[in-house]
Protein backbone atom coordinates (compact mmCIF):
# COMPACT_ATOMS: atom_id res chain seq x y z
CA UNK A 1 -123.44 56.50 128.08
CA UNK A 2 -124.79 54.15 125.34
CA UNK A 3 -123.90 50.37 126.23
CA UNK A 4 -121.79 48.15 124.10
CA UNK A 5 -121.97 44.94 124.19
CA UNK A 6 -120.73 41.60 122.16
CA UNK A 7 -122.35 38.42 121.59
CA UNK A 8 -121.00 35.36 120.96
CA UNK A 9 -122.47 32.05 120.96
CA UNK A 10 -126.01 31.21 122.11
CA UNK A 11 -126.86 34.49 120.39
CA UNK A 12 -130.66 34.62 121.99
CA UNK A 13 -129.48 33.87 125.57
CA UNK A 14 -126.27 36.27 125.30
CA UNK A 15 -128.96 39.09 123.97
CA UNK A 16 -131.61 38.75 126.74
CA UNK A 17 -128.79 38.25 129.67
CA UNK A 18 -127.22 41.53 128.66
CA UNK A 19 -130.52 43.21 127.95
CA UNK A 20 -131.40 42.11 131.87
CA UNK A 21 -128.83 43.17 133.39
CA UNK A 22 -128.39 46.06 131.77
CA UNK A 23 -132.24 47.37 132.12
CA UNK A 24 -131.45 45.85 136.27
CA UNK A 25 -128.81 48.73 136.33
CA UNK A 26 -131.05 51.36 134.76
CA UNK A 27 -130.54 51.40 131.11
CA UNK A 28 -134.22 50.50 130.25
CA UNK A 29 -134.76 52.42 126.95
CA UNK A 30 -131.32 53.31 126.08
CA UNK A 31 -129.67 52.36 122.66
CA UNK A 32 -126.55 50.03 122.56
CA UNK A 33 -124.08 49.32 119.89
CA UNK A 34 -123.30 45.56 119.50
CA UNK A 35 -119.79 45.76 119.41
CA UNK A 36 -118.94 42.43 118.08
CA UNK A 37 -120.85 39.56 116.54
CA UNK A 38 -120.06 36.80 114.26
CA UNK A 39 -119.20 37.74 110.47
CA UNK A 40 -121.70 36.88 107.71
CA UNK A 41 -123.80 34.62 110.36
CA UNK A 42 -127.52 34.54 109.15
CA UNK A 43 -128.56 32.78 111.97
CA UNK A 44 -127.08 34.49 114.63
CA UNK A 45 -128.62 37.49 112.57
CA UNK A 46 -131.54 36.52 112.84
CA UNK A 47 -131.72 35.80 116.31
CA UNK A 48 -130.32 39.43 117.60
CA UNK A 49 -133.32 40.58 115.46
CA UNK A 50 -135.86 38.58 117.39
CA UNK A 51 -134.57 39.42 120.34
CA UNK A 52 -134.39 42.91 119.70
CA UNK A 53 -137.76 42.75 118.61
CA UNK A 54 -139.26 40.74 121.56
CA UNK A 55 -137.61 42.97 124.05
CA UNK A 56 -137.85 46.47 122.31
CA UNK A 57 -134.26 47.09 122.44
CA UNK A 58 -132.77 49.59 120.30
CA UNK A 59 -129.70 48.29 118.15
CA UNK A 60 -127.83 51.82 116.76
CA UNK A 61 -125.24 49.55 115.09
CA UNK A 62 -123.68 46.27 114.73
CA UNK A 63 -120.12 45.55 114.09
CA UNK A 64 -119.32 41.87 112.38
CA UNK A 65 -116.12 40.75 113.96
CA UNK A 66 -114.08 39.33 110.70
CA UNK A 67 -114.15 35.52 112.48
CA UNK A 68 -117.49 33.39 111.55
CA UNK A 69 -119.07 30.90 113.81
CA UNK A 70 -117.36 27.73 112.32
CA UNK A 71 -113.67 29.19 111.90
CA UNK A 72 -113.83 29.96 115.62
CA UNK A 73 -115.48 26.69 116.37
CA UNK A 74 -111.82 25.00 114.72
CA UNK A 75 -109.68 26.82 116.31
């Protein structure tokens, strides 16, 4: 099984509480696939990549959902 998993909002937090409870359940080491994620979002780019970096995660592949951080934040 390979995880998926989506992040949304409070990008570094969402990464590490998935990445706990996932490794908790015994999926220390395996790949995911981040399923969703903002569109076009530099920062939250940039903070999956340091948390993937600070825990040693492996990121196969990253789908953008096609909503950015401030169109969801008017809705």
């Amino acid at each position: 099984m390979i995880p998926r998993v989506h992040i949304y909002d409070e990008t570094g937090n969402s990464f590490a509480t998935a990445f706990n409870a996932l490794t908790s359940q015994g999926y220390q080491g395996v790949p995911w696939i981040i399923g969703e994620a903002f569109y076009n979002d530099a920062a939250e780019a940039a903070a999956q990549l340091q948390e993937a970096n600070s825990t040693g995660q492996k990121v196969l592949y990253l789908t953008q959902w096609p909503l950015t951080n401030i169109q969801r934040t008017l809705q």
